[in-house]
Protein backbone atom coordinates (compact mmCIF):
# COMPACT_ATOMS: atom_id res chain seq x y z
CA UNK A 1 129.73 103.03 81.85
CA UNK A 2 129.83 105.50 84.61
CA UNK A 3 127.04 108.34 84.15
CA UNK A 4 125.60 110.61 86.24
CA UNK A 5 122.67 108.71 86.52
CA UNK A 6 124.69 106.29 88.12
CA UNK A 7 126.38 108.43 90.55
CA UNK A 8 123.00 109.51 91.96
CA UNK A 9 121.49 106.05 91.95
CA UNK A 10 125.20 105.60 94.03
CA UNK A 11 124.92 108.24 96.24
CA UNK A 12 121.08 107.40 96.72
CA UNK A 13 122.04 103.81 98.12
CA UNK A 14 125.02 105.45 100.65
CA UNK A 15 122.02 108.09 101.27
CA UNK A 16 124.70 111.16 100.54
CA UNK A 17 123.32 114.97 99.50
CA UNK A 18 124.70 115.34 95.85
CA UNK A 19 125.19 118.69 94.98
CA UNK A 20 124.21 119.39 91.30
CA UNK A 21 127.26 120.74 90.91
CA UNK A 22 129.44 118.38 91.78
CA UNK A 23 127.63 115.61 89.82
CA UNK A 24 129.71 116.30 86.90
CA UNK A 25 132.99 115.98 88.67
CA UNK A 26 132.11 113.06 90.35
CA UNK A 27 131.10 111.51 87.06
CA UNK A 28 134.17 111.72 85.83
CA UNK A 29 136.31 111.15 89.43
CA UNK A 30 134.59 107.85 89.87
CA UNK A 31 135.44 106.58 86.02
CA UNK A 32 138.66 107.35 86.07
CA UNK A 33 138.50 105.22 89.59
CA UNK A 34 136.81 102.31 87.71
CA UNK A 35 139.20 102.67 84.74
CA UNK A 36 142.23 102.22 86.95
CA UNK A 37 140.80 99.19 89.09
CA UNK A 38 140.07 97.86 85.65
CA UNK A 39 144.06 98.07 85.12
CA UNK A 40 144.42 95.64 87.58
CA UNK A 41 142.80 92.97 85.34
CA UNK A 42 145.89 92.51 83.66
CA UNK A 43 148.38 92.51 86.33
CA UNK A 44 150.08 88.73 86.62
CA UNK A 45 149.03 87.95 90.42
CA UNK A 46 150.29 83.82 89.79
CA UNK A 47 152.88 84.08 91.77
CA UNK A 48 151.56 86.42 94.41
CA UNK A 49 150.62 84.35 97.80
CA UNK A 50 147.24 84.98 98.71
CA UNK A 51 146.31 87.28 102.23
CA UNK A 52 144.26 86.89 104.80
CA UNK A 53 144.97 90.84 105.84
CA UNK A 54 145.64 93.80 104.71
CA UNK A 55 148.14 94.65 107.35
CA UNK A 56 150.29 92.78 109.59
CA UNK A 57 148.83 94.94 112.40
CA UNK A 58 147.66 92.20 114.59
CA UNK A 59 144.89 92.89 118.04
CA UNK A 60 145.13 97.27 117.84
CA UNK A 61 141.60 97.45 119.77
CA UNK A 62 140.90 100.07 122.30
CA UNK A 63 140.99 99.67 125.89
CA UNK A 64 137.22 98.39 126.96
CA UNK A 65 136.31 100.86 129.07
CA UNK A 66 132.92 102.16 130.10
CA UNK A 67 131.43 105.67 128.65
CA UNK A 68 128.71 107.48 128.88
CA UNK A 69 126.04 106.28 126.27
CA UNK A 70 124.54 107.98 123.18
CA UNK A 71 121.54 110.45 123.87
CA UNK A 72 118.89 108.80 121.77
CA UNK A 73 118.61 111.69 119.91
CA UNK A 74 122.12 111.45 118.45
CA UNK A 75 121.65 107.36 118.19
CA UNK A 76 118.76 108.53 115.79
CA UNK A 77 120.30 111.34 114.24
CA UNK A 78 120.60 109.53 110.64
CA UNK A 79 118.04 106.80 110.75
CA UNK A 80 115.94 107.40 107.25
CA UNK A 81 112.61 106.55 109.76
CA UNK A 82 111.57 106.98 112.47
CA UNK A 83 108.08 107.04 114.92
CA UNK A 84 108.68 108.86 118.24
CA UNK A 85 111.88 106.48 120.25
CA UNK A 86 111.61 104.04 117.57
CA UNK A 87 113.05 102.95 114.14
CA UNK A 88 110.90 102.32 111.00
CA UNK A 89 111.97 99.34 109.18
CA UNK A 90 110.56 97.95 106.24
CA UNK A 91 108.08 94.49 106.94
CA UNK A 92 109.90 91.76 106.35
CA UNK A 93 107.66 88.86 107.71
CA UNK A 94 103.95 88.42 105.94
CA UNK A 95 100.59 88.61 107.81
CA UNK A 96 99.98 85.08 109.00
């Protein structure tokens, strides 16, 4: 069931601003997405070959060419820590 204590907890995780106001609408845009993915359920896929794409598109990359590099300042922009140049991650490894 899609609340809007589920759409926070959602938009916590993908670290978005919700609005209060738009918590409502979302509530009810994202279960009517869920509702209509849950269609799909029922569909008969048997005879449906399964994909290894999307698209045909095959290779559609962008020349490699050199540019100038991010200022560190925008590379940092939207990291949730940080400690003068450097990212704060959680510890992962124990004390030995």
């Amino acid at each position: 069931m899609v609340d809007p204590e589920l759409v926070k907890h959602v938009a916590l995780l993908a670290r978005l601003e919700m609005p209060p106001d738009r918590l409502i609408p979302l509530t009810k845009e994202l279960a009517a997405i869920i509702q209509y993915v849950e269609q799909l359920k029922d569909l008969d896929v048997s005879k449906v070959a399964p994909l290894t794409h999307a698209s045909a598109s095959h290779d559609i990359l962008r020349d490699d060419t050199p540019q100038e590099p991010l200022s560190r300042e925008a590379a940092m922009a939207n990291a949730p820590r940080t400690e003068g140049p450097y990212y704060l991650v959680p510890r992962v490894i124990g004390e030995a």
